[in-house]
PDB file of N, CA and C in Angstrom:
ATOM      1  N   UNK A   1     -31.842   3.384 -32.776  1.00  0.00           N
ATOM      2  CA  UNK A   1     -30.878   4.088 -31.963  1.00  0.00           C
ATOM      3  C   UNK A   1     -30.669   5.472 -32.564  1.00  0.00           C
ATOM      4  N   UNK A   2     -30.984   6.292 -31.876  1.00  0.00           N
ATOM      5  CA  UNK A   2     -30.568   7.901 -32.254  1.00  0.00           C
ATOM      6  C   UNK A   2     -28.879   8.368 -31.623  1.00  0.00           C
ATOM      7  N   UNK A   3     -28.372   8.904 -33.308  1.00  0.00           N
ATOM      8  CA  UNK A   3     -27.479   9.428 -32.520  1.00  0.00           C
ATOM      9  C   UNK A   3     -27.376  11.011 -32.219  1.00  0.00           C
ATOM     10  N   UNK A   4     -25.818  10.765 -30.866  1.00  0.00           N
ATOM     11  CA  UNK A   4     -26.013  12.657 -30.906  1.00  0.00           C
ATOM     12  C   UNK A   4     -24.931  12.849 -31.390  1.00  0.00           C
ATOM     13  N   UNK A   5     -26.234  14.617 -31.877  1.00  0.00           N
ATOM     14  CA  UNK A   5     -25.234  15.636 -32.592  1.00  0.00           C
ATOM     15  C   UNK A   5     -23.877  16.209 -32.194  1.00  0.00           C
ATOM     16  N   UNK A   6     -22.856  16.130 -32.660  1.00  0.00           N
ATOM     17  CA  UNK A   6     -21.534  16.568 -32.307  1.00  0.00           C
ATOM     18  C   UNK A   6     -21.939  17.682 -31.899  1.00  0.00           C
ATOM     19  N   UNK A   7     -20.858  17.549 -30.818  1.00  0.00           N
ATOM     20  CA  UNK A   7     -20.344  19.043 -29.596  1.00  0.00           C
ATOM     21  C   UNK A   7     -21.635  19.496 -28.500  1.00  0.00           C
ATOM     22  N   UNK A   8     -22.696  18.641 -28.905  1.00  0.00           N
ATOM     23  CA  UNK A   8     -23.502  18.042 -27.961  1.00  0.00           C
ATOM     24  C   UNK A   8     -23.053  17.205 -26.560  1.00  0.00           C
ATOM     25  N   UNK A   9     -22.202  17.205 -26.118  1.00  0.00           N
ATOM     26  CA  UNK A   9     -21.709  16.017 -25.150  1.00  0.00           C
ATOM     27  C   UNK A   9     -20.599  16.718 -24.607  1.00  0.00           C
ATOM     28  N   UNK A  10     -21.220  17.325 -22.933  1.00  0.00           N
ATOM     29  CA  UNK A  10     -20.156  17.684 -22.193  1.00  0.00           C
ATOM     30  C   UNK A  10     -19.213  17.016 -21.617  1.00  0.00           C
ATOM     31  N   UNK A  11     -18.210  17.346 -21.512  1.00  0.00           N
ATOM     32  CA  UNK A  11     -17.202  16.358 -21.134  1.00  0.00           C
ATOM     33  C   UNK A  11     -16.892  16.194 -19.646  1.00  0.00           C
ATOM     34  N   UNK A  12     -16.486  15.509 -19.257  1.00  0.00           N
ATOM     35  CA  UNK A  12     -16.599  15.379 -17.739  1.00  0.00           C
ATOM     36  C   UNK A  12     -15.579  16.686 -16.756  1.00  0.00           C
ATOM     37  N   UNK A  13     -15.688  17.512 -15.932  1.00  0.00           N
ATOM     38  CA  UNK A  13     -14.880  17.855 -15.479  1.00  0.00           C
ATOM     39  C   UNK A  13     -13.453  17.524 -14.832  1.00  0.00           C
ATOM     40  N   UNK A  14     -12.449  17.794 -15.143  1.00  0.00           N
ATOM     41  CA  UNK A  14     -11.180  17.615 -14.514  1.00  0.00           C
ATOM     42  C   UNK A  14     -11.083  17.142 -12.981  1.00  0.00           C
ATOM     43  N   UNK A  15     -10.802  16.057 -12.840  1.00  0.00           N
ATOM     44  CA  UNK A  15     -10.297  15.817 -11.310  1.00  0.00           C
ATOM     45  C   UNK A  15      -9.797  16.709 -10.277  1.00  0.00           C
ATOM     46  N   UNK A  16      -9.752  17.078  -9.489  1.00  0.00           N
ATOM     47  CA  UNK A  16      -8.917  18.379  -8.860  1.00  0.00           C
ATOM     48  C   UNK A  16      -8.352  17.751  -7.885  1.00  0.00           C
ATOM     49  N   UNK A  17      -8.806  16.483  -6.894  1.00  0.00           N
ATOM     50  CA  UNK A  17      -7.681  16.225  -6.020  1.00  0.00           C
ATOM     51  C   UNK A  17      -7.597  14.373  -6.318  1.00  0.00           C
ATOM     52  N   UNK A  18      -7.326  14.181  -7.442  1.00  0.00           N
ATOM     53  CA  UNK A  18      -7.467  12.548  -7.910  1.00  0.00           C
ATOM     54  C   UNK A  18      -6.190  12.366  -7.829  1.00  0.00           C
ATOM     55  N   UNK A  19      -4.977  13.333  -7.593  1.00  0.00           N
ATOM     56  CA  UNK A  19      -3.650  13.020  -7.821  1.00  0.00           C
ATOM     57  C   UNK A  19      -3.400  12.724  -6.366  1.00  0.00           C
ATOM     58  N   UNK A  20      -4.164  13.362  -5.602  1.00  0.00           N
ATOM     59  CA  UNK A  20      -3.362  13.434  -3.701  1.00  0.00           C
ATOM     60  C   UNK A  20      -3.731  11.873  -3.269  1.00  0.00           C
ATOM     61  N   UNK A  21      -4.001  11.472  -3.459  1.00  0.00           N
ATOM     62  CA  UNK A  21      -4.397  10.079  -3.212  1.00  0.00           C
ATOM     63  C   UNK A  21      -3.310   8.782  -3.778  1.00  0.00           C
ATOM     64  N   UNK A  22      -3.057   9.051  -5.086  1.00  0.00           N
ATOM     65  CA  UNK A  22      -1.657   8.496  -5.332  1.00  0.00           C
ATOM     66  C   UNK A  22      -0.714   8.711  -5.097  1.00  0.00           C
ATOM     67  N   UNK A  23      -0.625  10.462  -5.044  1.00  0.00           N
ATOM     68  CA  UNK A  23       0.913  10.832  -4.205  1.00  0.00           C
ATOM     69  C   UNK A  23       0.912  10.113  -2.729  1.00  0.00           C
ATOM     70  N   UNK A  24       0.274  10.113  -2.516  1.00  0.00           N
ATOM     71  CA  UNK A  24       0.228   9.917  -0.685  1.00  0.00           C
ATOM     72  C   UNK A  24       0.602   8.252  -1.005  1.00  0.00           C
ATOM     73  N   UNK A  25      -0.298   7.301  -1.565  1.00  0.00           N
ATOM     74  CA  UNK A  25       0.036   6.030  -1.460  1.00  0.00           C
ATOM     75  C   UNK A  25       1.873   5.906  -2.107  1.00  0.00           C
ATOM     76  N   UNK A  26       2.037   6.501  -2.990  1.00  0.00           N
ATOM     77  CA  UNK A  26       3.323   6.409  -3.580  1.00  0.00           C
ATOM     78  C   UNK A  26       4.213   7.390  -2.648  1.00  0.00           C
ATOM     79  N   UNK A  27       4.067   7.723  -2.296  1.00  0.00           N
ATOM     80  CA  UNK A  27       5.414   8.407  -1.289  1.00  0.00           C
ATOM     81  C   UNK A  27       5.257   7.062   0.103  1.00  0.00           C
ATOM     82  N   UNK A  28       4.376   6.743   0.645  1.00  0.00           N
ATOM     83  CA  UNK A  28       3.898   5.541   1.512  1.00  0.00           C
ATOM     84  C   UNK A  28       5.153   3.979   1.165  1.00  0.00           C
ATOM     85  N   UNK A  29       4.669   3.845  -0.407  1.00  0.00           N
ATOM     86  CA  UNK A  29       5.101   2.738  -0.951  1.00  0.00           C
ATOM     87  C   UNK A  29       6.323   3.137  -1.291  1.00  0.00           C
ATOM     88  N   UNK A  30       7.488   3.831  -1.375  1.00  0.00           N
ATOM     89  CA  UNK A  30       8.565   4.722  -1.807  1.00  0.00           C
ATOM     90  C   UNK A  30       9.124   4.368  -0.398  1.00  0.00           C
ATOM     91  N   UNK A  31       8.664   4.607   0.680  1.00  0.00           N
ATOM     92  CA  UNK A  31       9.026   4.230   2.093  1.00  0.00           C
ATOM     93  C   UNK A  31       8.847   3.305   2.510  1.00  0.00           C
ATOM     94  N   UNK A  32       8.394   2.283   2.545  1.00  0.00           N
ATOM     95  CA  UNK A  32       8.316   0.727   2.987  1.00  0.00           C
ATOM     96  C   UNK A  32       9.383  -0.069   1.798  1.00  0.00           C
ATOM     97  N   UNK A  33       8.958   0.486   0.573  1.00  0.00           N
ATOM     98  CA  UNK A  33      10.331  -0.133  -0.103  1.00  0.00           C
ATOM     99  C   UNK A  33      11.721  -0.442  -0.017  1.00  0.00           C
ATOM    100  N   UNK A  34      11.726   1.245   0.184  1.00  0.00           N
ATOM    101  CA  UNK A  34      13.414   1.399   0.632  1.00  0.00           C
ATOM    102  C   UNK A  34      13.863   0.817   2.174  1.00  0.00           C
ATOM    103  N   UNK A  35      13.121   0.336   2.813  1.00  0.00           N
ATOM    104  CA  UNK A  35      13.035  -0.343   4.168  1.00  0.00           C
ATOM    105  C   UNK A  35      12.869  -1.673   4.140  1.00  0.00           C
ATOM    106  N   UNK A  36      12.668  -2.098   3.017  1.00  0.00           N
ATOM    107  CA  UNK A  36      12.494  -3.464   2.882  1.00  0.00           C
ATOM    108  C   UNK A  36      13.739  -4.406   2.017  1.00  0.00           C
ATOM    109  N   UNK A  37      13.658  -5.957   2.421  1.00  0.00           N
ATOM    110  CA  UNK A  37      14.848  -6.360   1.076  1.00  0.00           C
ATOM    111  C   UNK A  37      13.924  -6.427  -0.446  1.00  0.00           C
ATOM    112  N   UNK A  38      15.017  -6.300  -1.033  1.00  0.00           N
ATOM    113  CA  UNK A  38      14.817  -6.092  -2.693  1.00  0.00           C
ATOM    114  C   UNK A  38      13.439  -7.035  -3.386  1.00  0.00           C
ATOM    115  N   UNK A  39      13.744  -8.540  -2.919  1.00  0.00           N
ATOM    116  CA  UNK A  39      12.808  -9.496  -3.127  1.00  0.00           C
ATOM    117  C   UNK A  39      11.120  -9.112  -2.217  1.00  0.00           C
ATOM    118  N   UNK A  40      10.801  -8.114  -2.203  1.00  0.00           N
ATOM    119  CA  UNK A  40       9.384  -7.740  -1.179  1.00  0.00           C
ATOM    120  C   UNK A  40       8.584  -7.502  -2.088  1.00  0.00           C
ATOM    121  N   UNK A  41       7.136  -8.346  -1.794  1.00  0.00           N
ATOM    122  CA  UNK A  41       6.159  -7.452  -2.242  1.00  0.00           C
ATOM    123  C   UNK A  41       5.404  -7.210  -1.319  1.00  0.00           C
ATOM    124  N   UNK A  42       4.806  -5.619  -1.905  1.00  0.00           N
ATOM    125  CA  UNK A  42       4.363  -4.662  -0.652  1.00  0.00           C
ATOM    126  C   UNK A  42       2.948  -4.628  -1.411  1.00  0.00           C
ATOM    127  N   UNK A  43       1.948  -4.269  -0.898  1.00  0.00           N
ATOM    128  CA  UNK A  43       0.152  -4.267  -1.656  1.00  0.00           C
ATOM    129  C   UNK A  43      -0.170  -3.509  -0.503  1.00  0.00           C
ATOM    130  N   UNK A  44      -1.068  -2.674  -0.660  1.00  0.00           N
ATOM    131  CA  UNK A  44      -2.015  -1.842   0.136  1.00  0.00           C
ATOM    132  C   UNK A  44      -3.428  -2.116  -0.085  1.00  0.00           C
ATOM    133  N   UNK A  45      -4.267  -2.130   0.836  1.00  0.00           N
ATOM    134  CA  UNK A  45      -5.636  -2.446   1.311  1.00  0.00           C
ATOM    135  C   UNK A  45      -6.500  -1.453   1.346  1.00  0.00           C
ATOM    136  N   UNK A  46      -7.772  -1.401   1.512  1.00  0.00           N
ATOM    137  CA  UNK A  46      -8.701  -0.526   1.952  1.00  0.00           C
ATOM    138  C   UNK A  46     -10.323  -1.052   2.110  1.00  0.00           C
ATOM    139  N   UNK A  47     -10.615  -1.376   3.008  1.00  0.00           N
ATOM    140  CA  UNK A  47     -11.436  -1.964   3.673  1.00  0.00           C
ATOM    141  C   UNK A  47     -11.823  -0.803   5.132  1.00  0.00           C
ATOM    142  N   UNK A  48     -12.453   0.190   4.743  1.00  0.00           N
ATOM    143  CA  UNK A  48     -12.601   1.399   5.608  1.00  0.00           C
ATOM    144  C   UNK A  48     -11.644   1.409   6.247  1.00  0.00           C
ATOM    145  N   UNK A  49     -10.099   1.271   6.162  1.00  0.00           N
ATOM    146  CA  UNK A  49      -9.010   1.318   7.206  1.00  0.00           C
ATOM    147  C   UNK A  49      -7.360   0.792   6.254  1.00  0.00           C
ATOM    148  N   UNK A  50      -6.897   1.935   6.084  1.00  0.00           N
ATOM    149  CA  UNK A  50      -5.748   1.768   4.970  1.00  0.00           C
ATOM    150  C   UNK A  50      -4.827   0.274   5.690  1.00  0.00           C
ATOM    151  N   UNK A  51      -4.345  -0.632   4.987  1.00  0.00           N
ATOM    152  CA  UNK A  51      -3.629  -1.048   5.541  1.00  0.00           C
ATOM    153  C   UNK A  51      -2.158  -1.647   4.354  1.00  0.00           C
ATOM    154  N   UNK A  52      -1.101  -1.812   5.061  1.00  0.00           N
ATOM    155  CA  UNK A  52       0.015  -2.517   4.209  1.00  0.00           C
ATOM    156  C   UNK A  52       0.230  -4.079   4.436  1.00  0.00           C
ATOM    157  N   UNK A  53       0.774  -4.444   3.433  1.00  0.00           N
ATOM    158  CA  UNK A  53       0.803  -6.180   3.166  1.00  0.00           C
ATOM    159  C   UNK A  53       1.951  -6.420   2.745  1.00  0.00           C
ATOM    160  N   UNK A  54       3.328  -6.763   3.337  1.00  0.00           N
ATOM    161  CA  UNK A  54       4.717  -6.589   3.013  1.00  0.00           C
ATOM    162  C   UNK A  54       4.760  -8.136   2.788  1.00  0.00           C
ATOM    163  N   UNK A  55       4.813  -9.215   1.599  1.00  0.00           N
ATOM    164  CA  UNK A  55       5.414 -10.717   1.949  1.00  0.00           C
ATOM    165  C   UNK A  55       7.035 -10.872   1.410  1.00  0.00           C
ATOM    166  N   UNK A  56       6.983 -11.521   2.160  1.00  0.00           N
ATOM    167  CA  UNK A  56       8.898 -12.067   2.435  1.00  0.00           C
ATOM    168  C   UNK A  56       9.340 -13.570   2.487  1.00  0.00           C
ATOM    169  N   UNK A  57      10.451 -14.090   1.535  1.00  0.00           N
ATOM    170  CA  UNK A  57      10.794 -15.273   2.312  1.00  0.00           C
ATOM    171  C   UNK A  57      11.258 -15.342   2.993  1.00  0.00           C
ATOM    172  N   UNK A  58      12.152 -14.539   3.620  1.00  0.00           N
ATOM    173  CA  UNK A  58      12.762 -15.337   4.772  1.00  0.00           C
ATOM    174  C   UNK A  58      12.354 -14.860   5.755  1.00  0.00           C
ATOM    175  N   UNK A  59      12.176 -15.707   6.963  1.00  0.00           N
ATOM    176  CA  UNK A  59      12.256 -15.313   8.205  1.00  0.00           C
ATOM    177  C   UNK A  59      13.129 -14.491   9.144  1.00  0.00           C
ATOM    178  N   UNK A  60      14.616 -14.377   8.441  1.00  0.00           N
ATOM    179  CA  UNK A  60      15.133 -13.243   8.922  1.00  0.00           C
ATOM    180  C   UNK A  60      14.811 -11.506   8.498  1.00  0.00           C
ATOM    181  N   UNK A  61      14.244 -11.574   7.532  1.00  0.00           N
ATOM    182  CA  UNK A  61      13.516 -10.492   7.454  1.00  0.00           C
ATOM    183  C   UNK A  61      12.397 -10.151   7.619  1.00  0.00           C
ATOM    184  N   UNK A  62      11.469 -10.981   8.563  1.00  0.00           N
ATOM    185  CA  UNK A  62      10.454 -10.649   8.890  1.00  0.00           C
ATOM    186  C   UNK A  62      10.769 -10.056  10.543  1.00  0.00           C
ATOM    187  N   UNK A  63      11.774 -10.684  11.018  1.00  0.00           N
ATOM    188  CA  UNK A  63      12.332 -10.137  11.893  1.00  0.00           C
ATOM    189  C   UNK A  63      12.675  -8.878  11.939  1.00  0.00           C
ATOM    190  N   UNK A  64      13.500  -8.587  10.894  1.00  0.00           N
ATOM    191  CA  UNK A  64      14.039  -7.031  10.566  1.00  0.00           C
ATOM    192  C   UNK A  64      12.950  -6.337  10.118  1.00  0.00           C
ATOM    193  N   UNK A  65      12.029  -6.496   9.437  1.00  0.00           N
ATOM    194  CA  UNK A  65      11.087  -5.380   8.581  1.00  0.00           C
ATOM    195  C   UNK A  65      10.036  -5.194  10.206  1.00  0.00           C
ATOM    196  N   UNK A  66       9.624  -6.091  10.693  1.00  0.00           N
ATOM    197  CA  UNK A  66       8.985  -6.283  11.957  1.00  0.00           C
ATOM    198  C   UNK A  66       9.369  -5.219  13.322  1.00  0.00           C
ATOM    199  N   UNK A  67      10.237  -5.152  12.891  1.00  0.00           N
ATOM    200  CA  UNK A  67      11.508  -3.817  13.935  1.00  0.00           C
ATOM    201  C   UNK A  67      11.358  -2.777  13.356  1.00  0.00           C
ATOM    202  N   UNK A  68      11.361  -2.534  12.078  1.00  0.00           N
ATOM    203  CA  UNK A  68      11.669  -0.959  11.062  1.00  0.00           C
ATOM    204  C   UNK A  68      10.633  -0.848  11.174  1.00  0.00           C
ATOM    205  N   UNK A  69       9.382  -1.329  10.483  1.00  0.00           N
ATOM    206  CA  UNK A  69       8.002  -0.563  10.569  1.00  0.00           C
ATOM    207  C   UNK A  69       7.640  -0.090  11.215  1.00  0.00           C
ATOM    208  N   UNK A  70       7.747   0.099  12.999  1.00  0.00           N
ATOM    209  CA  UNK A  70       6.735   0.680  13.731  1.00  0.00           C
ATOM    210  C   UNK A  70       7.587   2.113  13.516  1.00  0.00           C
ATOM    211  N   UNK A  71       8.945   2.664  13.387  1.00  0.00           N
ATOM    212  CA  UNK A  71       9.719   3.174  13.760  1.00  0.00           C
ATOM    213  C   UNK A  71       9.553   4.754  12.263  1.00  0.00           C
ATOM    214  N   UNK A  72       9.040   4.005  11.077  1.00  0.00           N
ATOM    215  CA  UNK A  72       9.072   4.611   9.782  1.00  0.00           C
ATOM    216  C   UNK A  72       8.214   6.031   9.442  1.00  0.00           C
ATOM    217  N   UNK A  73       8.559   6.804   8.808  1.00  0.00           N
ATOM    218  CA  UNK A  73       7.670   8.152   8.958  1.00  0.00           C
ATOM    219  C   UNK A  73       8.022   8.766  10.680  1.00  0.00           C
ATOM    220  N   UNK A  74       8.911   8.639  11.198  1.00  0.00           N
ATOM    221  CA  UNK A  74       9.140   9.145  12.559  1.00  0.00           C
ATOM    222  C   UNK A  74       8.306   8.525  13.342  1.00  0.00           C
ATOM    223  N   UNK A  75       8.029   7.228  13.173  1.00  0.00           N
ATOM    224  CA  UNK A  75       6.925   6.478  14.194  1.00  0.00           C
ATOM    225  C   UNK A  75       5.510   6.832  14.371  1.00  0.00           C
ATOM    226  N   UNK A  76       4.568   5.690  14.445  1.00  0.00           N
ATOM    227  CA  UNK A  76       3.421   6.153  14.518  1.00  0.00           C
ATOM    228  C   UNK A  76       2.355   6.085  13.161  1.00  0.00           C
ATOM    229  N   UNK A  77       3.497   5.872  12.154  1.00  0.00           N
ATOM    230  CA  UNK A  77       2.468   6.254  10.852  1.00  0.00           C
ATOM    231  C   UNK A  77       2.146   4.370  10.687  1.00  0.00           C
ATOM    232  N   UNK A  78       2.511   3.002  11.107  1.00  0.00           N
ATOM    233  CA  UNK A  78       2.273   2.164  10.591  1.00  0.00           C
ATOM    234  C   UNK A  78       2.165   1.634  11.994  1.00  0.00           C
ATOM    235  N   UNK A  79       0.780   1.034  13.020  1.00  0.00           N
ATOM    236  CA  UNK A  79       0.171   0.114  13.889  1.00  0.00           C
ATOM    237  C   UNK A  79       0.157  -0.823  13.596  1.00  0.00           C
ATOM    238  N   UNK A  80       0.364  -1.116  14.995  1.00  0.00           N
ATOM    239  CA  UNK A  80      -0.678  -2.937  15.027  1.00  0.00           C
ATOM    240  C   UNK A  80      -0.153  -4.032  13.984  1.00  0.00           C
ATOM    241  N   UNK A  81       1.454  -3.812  14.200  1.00  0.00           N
ATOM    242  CA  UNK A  81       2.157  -5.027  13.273  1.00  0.00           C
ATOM    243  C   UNK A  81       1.504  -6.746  13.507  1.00  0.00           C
ATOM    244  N   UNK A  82       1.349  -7.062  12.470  1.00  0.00           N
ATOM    245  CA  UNK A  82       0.792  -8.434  12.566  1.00  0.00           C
ATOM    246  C   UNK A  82       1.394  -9.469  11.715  1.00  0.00           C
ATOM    247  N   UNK A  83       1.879 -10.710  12.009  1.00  0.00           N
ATOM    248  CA  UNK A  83       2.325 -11.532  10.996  1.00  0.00           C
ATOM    249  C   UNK A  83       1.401 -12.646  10.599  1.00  0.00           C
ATOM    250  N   UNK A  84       1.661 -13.068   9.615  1.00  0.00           N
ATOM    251  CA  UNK A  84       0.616 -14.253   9.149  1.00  0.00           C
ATOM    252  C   UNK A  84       1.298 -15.270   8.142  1.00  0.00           C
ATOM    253  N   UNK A  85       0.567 -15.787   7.134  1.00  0.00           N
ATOM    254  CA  UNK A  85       1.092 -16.643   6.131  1.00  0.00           C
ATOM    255  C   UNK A  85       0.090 -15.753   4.770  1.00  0.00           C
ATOM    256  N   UNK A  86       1.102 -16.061   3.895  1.00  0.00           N
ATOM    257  CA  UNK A  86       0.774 -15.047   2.313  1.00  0.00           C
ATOM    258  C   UNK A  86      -0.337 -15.829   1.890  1.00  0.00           C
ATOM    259  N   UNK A  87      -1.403 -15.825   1.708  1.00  0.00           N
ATOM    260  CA  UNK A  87      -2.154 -16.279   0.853  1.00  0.00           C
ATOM    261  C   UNK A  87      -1.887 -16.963  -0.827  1.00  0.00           C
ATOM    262  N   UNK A  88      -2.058 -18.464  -0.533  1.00  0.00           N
ATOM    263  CA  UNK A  88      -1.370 -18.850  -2.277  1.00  0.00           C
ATOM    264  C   UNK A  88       0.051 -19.087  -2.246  1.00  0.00           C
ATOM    265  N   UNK A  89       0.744 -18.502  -1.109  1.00  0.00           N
ATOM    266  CA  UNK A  89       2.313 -18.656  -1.579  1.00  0.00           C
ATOM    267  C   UNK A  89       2.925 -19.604  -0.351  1.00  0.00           C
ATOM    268  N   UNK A  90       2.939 -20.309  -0.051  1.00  0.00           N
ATOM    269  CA  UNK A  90       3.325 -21.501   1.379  1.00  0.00           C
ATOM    270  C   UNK A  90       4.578 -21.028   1.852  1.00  0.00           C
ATOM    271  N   UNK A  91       5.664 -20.473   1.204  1.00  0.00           N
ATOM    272  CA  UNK A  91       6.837 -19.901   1.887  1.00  0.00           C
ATOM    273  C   UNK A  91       7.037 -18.492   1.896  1.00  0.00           C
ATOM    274  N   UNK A  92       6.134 -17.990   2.158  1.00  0.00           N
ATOM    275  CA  UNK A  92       6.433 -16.734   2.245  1.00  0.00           C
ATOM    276  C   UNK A  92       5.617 -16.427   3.244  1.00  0.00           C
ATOM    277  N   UNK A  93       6.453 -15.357   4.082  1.00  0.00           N
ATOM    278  CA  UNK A  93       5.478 -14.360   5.298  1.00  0.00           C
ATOM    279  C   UNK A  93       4.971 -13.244   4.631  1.00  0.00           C
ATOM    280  N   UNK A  94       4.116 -13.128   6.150  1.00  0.00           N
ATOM    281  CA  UNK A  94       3.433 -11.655   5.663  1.00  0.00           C
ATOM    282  C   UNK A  94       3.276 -10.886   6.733  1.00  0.00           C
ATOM    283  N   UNK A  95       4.014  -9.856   6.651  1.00  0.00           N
ATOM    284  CA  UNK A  95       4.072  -8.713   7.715  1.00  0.00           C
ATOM    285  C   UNK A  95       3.110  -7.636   7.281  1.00  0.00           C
ATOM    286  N   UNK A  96       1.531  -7.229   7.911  1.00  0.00           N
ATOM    287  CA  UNK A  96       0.631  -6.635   8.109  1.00  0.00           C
ATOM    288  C   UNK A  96       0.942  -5.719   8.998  1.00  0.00           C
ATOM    289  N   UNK A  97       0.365  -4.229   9.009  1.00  0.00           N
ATOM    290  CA  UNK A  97       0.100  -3.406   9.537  1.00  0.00           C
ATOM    291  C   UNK A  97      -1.434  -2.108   9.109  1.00  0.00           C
ATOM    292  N   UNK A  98      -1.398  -1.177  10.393  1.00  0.00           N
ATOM    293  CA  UNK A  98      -2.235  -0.139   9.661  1.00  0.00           C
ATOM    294  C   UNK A  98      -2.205   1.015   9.680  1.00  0.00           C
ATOM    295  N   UNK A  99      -2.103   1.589   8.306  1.00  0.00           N
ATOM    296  CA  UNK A  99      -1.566   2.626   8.120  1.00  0.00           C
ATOM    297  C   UNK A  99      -2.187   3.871   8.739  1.00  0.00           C
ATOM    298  N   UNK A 100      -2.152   4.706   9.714  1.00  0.00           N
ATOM    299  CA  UNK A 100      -2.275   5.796  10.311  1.00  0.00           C
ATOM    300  C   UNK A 100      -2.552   6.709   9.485  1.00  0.00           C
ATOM    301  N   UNK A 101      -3.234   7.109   8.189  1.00  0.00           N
ATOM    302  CA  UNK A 101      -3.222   8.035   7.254  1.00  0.00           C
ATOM    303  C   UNK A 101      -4.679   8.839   7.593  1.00  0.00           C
TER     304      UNK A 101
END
């Protein structure tokens, strides 16, 4: 094995837009939070098509979060609400949508 000579080894260039991608998901997740009850977990997707994954126990808040989402970002930013069952967790819902980004 040869090694290399120091200061031989460029270093990778600086990211320039690696931050807009987390700001955007975190201002996203900053807003479904504060719209949601305390006990939520929220996960985001990407499967060529951003999507959110809100699970909940109770059924009265799938009701309520089910109403707020289409309405959030001035409407329009979260489609195609869908409910299901959480994967792994038997009492908990899962309120699906897709994110318009």
């Amino acid at each position: 094995m040869t090694a290399i000579p120091a200061g031989s080894v460029e270093l990778f260039p600086p990211p320039l837009h690696a931050s807009l991608v987390t700001d955007e998901l975190g201002r996203l997740m900053g807003m479904v939070k504060a719209a949601c009850p305390e006990a939520t977990a929220i996960r985001f997707d990407f499967d060529g098509k951003l999507r959110v994954h809100i699970d909940v126990r109770s059924r009265s808040d799938v009701a309520v979060i089910e109403t707020i989402l289409p309405a959030l970002g001035g409407g329009g930013l979260f489609q195609g609400v869908t409910l299901g069952a959480t994967p792994h967790h038997p009492f908990h819902h899962r309120i699906s949508a897709l994110v318009d980004r």
